[in-house]
PDB file of N, CA and C in Angstrom:
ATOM      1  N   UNK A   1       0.826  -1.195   0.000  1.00  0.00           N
ATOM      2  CA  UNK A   1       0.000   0.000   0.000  1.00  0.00           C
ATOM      3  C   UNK A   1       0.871   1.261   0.000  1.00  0.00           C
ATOM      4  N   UNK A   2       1.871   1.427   0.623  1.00  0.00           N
ATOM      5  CA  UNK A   2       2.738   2.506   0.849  1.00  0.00           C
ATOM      6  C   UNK A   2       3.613   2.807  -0.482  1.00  0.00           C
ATOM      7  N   UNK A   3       3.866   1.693  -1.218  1.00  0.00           N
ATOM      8  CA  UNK A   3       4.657   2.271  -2.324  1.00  0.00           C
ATOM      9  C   UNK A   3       3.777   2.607  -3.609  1.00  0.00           C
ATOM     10  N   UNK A   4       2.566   2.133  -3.482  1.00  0.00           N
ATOM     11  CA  UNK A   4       1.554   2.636  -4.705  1.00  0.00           C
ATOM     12  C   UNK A   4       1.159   4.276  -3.920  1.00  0.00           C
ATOM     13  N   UNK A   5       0.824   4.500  -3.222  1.00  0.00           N
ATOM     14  CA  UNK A   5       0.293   5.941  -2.661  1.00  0.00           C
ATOM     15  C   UNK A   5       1.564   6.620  -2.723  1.00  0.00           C
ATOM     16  N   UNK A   6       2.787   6.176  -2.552  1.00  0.00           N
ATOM     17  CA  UNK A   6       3.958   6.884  -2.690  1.00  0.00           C
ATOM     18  C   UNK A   6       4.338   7.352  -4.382  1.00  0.00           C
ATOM     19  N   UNK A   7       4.586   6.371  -5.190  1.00  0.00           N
ATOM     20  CA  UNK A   7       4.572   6.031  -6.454  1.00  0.00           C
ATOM     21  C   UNK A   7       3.589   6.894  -7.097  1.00  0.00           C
ATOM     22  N   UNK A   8       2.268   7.124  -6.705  1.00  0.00           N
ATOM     23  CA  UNK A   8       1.041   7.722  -7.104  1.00  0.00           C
ATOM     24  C   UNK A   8       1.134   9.276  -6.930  1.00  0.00           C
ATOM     25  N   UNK A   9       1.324   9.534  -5.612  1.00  0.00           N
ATOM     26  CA  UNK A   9       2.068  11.104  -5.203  1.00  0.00           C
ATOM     27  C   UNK A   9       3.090  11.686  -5.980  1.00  0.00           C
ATOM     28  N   UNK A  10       3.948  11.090  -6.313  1.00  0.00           N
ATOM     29  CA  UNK A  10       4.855  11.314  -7.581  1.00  0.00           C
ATOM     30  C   UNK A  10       4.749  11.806  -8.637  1.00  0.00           C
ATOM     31  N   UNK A  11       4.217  11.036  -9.268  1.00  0.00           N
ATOM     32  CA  UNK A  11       3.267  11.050 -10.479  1.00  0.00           C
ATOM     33  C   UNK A  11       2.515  12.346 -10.665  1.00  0.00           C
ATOM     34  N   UNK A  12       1.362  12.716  -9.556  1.00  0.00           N
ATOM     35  CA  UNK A  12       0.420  13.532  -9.217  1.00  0.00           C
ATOM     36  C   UNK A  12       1.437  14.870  -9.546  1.00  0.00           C
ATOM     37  N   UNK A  13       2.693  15.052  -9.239  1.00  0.00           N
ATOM     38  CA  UNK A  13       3.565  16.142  -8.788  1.00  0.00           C
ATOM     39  C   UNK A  13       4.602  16.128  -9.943  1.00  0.00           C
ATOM     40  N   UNK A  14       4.669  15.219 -11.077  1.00  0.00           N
ATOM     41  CA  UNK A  14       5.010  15.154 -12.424  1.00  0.00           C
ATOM     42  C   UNK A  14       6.989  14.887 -11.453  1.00  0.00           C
ATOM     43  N   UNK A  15       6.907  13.899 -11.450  1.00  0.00           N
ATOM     44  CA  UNK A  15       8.148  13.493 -10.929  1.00  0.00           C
ATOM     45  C   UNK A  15       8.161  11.916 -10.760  1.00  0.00           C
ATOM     46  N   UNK A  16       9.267  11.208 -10.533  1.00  0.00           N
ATOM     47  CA  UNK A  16      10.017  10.353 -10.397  1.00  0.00           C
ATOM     48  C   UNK A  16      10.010  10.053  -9.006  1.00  0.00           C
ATOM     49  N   UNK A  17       9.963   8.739  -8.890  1.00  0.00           N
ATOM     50  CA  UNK A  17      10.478   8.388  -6.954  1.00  0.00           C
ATOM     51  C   UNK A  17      11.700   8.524  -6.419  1.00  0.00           C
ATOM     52  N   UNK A  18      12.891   8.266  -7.636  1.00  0.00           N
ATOM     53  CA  UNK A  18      14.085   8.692  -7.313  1.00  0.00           C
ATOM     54  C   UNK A  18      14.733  10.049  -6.920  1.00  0.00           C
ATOM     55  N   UNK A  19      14.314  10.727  -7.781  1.00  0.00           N
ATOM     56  CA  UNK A  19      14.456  12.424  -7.685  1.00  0.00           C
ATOM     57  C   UNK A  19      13.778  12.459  -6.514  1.00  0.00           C
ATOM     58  N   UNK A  20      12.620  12.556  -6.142  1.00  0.00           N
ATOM     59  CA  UNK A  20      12.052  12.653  -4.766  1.00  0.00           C
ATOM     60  C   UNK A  20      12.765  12.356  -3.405  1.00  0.00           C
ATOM     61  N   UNK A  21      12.950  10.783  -3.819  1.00  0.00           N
ATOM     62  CA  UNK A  21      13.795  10.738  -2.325  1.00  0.00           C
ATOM     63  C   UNK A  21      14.930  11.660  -2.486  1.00  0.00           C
ATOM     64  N   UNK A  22      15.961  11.975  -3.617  1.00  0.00           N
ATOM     65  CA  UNK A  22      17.227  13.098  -2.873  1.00  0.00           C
ATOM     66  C   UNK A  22      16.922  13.959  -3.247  1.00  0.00           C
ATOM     67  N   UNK A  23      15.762  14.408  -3.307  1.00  0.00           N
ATOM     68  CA  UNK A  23      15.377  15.988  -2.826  1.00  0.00           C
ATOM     69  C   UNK A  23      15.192  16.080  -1.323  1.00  0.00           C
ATOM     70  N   UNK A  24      14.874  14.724  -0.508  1.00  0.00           N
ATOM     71  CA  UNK A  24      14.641  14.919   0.945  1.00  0.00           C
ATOM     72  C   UNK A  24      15.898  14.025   1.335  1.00  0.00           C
ATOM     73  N   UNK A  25      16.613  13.831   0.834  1.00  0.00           N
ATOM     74  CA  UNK A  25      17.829  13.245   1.588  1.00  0.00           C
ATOM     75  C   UNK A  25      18.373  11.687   1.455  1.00  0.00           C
ATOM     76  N   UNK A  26      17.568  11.115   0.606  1.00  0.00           N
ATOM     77  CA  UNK A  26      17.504   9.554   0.443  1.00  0.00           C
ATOM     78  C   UNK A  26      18.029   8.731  -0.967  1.00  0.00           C
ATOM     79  N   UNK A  27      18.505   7.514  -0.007  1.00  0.00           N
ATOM     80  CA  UNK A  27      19.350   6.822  -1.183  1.00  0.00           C
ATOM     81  C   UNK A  27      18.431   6.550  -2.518  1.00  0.00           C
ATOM     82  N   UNK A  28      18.877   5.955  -3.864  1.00  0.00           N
ATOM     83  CA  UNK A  28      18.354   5.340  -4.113  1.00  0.00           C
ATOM     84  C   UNK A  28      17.846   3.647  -3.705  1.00  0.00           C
ATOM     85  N   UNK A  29      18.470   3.169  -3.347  1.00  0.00           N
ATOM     86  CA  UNK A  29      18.343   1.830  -2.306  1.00  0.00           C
ATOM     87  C   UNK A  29      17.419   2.000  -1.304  1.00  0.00           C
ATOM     88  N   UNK A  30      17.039   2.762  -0.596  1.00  0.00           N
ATOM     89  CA  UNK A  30      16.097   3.201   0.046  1.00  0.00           C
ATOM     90  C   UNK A  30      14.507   3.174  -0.836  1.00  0.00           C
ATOM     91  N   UNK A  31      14.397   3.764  -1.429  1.00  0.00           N
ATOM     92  CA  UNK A  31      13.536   4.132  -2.901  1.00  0.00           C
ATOM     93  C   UNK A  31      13.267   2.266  -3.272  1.00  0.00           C
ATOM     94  N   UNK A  32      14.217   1.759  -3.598  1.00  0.00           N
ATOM     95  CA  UNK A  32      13.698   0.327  -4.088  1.00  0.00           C
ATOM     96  C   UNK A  32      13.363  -0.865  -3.103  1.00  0.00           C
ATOM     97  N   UNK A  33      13.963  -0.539  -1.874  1.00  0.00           N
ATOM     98  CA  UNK A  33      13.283  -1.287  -0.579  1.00  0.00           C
ATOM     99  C   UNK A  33      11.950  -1.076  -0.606  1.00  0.00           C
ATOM    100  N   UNK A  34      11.548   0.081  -0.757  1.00  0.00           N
ATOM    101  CA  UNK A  34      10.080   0.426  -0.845  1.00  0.00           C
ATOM    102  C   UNK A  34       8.888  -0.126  -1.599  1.00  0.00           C
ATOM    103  N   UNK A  35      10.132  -0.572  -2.828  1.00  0.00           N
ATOM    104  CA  UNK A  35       9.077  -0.577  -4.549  1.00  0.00           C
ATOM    105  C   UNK A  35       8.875  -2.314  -3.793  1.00  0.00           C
ATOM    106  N   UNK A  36       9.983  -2.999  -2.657  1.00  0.00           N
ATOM    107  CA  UNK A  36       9.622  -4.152  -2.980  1.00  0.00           C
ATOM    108  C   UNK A  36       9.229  -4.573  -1.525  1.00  0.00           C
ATOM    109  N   UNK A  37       7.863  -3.276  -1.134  1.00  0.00           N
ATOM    110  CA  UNK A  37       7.529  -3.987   0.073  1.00  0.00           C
ATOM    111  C   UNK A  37       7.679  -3.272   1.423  1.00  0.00           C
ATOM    112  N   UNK A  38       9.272  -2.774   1.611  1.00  0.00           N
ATOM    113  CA  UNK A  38       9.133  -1.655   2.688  1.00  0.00           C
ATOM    114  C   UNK A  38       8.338  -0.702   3.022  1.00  0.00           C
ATOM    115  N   UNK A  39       8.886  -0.106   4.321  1.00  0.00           N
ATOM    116  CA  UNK A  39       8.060   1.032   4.817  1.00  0.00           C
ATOM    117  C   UNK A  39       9.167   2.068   5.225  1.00  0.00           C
ATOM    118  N   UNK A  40       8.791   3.168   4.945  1.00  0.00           N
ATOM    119  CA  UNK A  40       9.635   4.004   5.491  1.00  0.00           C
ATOM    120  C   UNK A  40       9.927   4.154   7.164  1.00  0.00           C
ATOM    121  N   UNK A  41      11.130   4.755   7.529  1.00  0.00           N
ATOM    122  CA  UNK A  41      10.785   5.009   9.350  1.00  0.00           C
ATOM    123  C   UNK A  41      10.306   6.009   9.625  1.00  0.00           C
ATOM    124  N   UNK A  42       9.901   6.685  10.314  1.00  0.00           N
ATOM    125  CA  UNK A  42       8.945   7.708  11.387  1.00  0.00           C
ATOM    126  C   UNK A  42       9.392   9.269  10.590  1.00  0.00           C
ATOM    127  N   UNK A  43      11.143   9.528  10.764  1.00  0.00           N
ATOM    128  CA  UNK A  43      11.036  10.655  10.614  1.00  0.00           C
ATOM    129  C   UNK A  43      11.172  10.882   9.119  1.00  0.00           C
ATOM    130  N   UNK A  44      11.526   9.647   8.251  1.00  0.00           N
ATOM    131  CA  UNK A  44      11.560   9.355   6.712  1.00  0.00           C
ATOM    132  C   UNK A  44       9.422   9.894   5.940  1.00  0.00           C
ATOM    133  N   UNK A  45       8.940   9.054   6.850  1.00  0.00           N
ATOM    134  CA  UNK A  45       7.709   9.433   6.626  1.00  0.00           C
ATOM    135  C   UNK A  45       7.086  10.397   6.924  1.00  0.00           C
ATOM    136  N   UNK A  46       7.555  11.139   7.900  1.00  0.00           N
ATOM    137  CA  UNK A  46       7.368  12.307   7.975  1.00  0.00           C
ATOM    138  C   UNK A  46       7.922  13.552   7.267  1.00  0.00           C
ATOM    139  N   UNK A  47       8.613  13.023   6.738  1.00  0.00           N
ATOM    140  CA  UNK A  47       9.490  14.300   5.793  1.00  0.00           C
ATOM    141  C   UNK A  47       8.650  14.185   4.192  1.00  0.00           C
ATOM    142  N   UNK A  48       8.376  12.839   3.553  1.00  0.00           N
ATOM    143  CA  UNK A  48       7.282  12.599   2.923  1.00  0.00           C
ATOM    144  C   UNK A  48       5.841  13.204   2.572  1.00  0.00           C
ATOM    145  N   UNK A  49       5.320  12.733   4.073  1.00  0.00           N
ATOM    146  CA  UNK A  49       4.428  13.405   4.163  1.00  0.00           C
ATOM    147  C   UNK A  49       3.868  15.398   4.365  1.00  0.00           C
ATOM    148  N   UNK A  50       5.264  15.988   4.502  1.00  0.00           N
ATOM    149  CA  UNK A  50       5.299  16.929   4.494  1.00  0.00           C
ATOM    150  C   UNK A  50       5.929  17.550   3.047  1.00  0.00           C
ATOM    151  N   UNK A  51       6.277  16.822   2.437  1.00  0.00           N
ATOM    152  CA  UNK A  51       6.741  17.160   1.078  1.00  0.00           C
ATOM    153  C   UNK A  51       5.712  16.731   0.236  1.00  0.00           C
ATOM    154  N   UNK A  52       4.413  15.990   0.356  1.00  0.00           N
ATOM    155  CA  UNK A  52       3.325  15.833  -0.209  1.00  0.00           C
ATOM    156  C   UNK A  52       2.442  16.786  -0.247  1.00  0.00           C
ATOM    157  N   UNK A  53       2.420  17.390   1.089  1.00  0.00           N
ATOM    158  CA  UNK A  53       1.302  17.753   2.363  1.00  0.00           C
ATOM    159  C   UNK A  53       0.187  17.048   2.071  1.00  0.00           C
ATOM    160  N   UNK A  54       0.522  15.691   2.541  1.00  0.00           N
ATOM    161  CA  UNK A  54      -0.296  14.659   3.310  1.00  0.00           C
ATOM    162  C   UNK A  54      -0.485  14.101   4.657  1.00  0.00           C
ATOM    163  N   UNK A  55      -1.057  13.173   4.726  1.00  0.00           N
ATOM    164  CA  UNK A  55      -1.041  12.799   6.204  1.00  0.00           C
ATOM    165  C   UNK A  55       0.204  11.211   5.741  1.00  0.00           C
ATOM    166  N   UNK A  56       0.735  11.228   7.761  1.00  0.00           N
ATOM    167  CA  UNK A  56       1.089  10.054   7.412  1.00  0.00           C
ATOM    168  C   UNK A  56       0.691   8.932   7.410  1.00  0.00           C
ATOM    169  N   UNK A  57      -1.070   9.086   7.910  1.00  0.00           N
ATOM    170  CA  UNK A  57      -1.550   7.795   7.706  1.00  0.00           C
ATOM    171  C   UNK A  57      -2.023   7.190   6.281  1.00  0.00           C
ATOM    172  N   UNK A  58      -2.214   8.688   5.892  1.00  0.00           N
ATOM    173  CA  UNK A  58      -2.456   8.366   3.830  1.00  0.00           C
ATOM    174  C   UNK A  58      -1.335   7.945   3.333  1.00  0.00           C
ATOM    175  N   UNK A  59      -0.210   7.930   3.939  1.00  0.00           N
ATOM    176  CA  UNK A  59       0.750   7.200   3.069  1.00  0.00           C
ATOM    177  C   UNK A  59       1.253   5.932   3.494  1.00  0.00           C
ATOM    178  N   UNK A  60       0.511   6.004   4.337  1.00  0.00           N
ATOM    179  CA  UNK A  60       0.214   3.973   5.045  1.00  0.00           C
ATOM    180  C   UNK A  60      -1.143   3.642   4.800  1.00  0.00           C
ATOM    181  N   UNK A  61      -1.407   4.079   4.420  1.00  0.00           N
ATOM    182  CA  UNK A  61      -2.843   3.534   3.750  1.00  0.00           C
ATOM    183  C   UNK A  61      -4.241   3.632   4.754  1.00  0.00           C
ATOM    184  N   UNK A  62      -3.369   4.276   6.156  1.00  0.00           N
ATOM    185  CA  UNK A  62      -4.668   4.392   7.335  1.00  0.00           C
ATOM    186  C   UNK A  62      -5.897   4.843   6.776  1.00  0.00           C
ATOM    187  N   UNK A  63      -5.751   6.186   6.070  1.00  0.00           N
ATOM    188  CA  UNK A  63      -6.600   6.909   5.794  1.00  0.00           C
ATOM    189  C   UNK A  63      -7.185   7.109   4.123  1.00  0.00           C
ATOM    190  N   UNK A  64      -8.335   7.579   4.042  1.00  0.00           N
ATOM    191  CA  UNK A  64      -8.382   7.853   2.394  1.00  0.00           C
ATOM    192  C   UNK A  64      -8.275   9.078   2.191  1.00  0.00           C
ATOM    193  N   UNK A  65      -7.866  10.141   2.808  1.00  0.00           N
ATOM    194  CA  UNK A  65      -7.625  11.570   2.527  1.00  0.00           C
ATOM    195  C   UNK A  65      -6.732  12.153   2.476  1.00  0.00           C
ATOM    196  N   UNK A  66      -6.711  12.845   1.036  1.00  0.00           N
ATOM    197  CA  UNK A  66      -5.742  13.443   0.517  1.00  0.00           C
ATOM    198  C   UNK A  66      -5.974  14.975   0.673  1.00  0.00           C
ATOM    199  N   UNK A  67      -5.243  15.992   0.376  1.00  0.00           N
ATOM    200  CA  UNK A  67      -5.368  17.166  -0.128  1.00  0.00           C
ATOM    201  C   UNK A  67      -5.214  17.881  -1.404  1.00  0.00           C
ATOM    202  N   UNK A  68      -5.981  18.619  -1.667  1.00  0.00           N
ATOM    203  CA  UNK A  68      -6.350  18.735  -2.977  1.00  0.00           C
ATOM    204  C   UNK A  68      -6.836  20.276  -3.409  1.00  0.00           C
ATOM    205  N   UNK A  69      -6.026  20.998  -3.498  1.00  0.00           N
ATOM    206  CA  UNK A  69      -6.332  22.483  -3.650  1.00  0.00           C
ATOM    207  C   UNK A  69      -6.342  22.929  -1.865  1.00  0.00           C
ATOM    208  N   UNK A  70      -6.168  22.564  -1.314  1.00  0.00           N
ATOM    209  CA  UNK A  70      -6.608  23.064   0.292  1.00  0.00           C
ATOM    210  C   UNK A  70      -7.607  22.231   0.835  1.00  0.00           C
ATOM    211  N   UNK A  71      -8.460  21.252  -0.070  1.00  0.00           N
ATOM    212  CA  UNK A  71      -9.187  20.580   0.665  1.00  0.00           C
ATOM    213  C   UNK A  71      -8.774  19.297   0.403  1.00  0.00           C
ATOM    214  N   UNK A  72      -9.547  18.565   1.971  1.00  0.00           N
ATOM    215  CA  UNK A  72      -9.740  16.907   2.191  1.00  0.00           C
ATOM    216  C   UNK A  72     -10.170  16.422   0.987  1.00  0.00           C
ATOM    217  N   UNK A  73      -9.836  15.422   0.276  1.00  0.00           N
ATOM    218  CA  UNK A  73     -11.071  14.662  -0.595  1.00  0.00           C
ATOM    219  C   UNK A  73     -10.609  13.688  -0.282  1.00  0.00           C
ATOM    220  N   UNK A  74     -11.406  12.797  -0.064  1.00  0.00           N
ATOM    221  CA  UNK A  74     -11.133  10.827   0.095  1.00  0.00           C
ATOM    222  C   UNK A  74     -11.052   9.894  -1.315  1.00  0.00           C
ATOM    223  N   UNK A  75      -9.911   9.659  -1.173  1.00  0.00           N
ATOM    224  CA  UNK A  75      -9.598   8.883  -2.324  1.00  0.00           C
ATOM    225  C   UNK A  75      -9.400   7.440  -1.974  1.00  0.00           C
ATOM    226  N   UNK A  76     -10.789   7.066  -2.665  1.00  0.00           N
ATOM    227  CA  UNK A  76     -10.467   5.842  -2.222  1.00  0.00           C
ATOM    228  C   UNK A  76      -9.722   4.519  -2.277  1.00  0.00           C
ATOM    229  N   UNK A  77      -9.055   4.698  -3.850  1.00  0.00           N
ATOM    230  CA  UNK A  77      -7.972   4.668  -4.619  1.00  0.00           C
ATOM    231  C   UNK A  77      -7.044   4.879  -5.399  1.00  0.00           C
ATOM    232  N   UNK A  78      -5.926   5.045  -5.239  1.00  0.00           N
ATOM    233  CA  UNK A  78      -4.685   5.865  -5.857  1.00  0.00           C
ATOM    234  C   UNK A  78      -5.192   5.663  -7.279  1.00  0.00           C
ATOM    235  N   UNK A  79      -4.939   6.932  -8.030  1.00  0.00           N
ATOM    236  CA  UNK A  79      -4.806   6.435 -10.050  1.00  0.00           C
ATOM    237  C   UNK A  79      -4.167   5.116 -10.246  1.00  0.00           C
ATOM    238  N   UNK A  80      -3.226   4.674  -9.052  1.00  0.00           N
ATOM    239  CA  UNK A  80      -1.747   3.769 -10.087  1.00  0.00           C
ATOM    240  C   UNK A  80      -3.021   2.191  -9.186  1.00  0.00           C
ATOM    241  N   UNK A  81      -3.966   2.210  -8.543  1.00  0.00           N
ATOM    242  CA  UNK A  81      -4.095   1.303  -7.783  1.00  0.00           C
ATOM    243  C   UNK A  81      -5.774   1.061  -8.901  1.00  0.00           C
ATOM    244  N   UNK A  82      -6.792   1.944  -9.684  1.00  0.00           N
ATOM    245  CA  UNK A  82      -7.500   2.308 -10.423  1.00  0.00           C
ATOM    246  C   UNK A  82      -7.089   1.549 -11.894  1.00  0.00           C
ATOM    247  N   UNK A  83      -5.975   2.461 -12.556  1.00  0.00           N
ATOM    248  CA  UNK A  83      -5.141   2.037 -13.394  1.00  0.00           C
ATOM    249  C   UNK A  83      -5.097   0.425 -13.346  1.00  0.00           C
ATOM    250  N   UNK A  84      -5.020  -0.173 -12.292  1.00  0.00           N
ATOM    251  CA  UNK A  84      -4.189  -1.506 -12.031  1.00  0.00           C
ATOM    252  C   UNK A  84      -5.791  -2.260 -12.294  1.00  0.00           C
ATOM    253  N   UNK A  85      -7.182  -1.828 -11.637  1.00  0.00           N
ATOM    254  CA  UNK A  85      -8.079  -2.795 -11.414  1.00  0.00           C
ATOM    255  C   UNK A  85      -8.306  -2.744 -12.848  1.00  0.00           C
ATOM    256  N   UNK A  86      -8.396  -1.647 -13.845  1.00  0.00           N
ATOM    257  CA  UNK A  86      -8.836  -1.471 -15.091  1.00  0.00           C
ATOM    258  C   UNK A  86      -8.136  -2.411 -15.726  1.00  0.00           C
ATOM    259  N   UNK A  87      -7.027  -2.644 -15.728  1.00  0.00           N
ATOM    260  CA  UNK A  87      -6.494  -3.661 -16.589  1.00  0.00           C
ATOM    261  C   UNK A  87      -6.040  -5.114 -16.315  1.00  0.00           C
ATOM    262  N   UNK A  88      -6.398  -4.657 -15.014  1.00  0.00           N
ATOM    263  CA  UNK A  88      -6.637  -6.823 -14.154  1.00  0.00           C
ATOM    264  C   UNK A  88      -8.075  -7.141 -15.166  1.00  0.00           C
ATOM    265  N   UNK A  89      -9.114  -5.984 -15.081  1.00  0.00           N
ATOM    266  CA  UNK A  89     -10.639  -6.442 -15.244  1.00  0.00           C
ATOM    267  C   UNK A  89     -10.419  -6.596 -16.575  1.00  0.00           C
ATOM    268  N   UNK A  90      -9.786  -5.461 -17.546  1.00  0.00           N
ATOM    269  CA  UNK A  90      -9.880  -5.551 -18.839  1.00  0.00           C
ATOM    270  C   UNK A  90      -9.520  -6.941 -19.500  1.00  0.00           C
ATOM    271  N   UNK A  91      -8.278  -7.494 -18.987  1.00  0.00           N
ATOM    272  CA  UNK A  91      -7.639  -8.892 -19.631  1.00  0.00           C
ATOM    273  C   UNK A  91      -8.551  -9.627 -19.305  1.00  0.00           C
ATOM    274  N   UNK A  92      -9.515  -9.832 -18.670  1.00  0.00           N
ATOM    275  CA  UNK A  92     -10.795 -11.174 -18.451  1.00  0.00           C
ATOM    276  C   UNK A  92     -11.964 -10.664 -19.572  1.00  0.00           C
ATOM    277  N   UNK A  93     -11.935  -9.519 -20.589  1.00  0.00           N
ATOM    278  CA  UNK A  93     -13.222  -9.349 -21.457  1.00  0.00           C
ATOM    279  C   UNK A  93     -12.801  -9.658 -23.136  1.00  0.00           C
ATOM    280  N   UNK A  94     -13.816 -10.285 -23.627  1.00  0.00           N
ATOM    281  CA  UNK A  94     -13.683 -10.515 -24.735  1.00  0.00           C
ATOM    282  C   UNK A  94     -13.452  -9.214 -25.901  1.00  0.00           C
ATOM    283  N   UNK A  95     -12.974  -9.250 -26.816  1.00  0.00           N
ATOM    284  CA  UNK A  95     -13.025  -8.456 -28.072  1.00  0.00           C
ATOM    285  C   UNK A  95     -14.529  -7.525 -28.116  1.00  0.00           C
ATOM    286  N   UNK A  96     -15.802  -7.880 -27.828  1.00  0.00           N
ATOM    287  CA  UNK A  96     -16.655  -7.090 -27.547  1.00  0.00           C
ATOM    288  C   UNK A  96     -16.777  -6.220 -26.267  1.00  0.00           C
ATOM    289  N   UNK A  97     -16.171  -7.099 -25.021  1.00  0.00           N
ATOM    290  CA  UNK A  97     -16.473  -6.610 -23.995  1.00  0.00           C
ATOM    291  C   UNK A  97     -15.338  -5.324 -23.747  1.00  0.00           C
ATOM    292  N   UNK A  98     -13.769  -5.372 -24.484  1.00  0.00           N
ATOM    293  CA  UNK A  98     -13.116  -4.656 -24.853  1.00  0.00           C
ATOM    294  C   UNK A  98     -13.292  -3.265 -25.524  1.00  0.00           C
ATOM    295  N   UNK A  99     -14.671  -3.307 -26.911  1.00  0.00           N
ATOM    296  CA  UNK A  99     -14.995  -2.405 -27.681  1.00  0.00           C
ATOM    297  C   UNK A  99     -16.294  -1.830 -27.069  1.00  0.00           C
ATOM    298  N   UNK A 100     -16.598  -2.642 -26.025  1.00  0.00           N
ATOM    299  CA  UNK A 100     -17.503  -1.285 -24.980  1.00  0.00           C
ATOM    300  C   UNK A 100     -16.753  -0.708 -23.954  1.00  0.00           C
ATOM    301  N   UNK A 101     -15.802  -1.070 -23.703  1.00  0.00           N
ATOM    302  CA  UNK A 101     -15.096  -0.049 -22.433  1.00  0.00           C
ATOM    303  C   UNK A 101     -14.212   0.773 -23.024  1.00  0.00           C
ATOM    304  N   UNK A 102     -13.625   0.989 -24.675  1.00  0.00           N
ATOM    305  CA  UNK A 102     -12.506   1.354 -24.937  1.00  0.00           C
ATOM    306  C   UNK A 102     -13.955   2.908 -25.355  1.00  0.00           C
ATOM    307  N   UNK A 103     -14.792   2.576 -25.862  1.00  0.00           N
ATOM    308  CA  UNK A 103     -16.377   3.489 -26.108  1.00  0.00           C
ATOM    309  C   UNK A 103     -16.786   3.845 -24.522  1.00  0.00           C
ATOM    310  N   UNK A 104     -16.795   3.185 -23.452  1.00  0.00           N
ATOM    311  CA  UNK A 104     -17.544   4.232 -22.542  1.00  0.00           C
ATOM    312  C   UNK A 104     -16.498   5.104 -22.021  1.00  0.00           C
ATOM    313  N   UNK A 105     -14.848   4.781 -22.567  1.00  0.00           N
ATOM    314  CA  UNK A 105     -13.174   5.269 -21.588  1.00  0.00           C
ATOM    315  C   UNK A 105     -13.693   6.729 -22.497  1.00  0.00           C
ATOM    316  N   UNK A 106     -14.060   6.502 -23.862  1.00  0.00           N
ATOM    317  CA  UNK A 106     -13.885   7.638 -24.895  1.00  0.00           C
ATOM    318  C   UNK A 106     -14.603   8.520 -24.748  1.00  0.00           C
ATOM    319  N   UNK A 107     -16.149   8.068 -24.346  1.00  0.00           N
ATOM    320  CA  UNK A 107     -17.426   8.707 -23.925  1.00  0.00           C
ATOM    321  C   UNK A 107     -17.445   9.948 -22.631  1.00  0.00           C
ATOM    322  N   UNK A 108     -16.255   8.973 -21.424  1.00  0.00           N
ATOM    323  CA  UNK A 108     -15.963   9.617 -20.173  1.00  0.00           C
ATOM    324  C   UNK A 108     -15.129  11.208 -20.661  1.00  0.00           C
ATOM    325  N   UNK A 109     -14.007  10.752 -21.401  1.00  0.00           N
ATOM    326  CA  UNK A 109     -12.909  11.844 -21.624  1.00  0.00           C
ATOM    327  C   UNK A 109     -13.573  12.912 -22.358  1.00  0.00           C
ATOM    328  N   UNK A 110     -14.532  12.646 -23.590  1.00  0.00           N
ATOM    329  CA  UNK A 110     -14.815  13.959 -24.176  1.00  0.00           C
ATOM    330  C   UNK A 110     -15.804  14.515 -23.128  1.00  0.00           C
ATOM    331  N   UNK A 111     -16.773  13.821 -22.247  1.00  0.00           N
ATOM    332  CA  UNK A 111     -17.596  15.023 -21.662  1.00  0.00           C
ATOM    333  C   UNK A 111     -17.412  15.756 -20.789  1.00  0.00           C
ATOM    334  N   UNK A 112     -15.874  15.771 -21.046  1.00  0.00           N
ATOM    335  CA  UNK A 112     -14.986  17.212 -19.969  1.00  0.00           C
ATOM    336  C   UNK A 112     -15.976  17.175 -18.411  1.00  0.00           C
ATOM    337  N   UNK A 113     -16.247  15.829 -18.135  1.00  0.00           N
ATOM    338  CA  UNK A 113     -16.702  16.089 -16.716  1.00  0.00           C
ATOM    339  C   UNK A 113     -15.439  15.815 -15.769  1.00  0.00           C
ATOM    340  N   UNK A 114     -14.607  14.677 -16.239  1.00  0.00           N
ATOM    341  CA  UNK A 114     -13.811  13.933 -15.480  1.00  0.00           C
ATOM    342  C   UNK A 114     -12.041  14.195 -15.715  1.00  0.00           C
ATOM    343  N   UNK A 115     -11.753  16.015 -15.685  1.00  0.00           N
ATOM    344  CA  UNK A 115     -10.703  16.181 -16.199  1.00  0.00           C
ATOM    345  C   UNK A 115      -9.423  15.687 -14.771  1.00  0.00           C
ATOM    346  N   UNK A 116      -8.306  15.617 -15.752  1.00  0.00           N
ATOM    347  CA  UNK A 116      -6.851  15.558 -14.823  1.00  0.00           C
ATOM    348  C   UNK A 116      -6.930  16.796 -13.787  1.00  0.00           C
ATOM    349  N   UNK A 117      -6.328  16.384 -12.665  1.00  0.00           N
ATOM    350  CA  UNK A 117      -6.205  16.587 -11.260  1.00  0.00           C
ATOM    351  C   UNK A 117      -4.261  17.633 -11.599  1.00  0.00           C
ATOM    352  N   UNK A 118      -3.730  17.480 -12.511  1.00  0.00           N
ATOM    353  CA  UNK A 118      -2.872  17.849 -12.806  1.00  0.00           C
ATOM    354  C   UNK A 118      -2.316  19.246 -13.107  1.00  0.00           C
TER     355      UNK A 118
END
C-alpha cells in the first residue's frame, strides 16, 4: 500500500520516486526497498508526508484523505491502484467486452466532466 500511494504522489507532482527521495535526503536503495515492500521510518515518513502535504496515515494507507487544492477529498484509490483494477478487469473481457469499455473510456474523456487533477 505505501509504495503505490507513494509512487502515485509522484506522479500527481510530475516526478520520479528517485528524484524525490534526494530531494529529501535519500538513497536510491532506500527508494527500491520500498518498490519491494518496505516502509519508510517515522522521521523518513514524515518528511514525505510533508513534502506531499499529506497525512502520514495516507501514506500507510490508514486513511483515504488526501489534499487537494486546500481541501480533504477521500480517495479511495490511488490512479496507479484504479489504473491496475482497469487492466486486471480488462484482460478477463472478450473483443466485444473490450470495444464497450474502450467506447464508454472515450465517452468519459470527451464530456470534460472527469478532467486531470494535474
Amino acid at each position: 500500500m505505501f509504495w503505490e500511494r507513494f509512487y502515485n504522489l509522484c506522479l500527481r507532482n510530475g516526478k520520479r520516486p528517485n528524484p524525490v527521495g534526494k530531494e529529501i535526503g535519500l538513497s536510491s536503495g532506500i527508494i527500491s526497498k520500498w518498490k519491494n515492500g518496505g516502509i519508510p521510518n517515522g522521521e523518513t515518513l514524515m518528511k514525505l508526508a510533508r513534502y506531499f502535504n499529506v497525512s502520514t496515515d495516507y501514506l500507510l494507507g490508514l486513511s483515504p484523505y488526501i489534499q487537494i487544492n486546500g481541501e480533504l477529498v477521500a480517495m479511495e484509490y490511488t490512479d496507479l491502484e484504479l489504473k491496475k483494477q482497469i487492466e486486471e478487469n480488462s484482460a478477463k473481457l472478450n473483443n466485444k467486452g473490450l470495444s464497450k469499455l474502450a467506447e464508454y473510456a472515450k465517452d468519459l474523456v470527451s464530456s470534460g466532466n472527469y478532467p486531470t487533477e494535474n
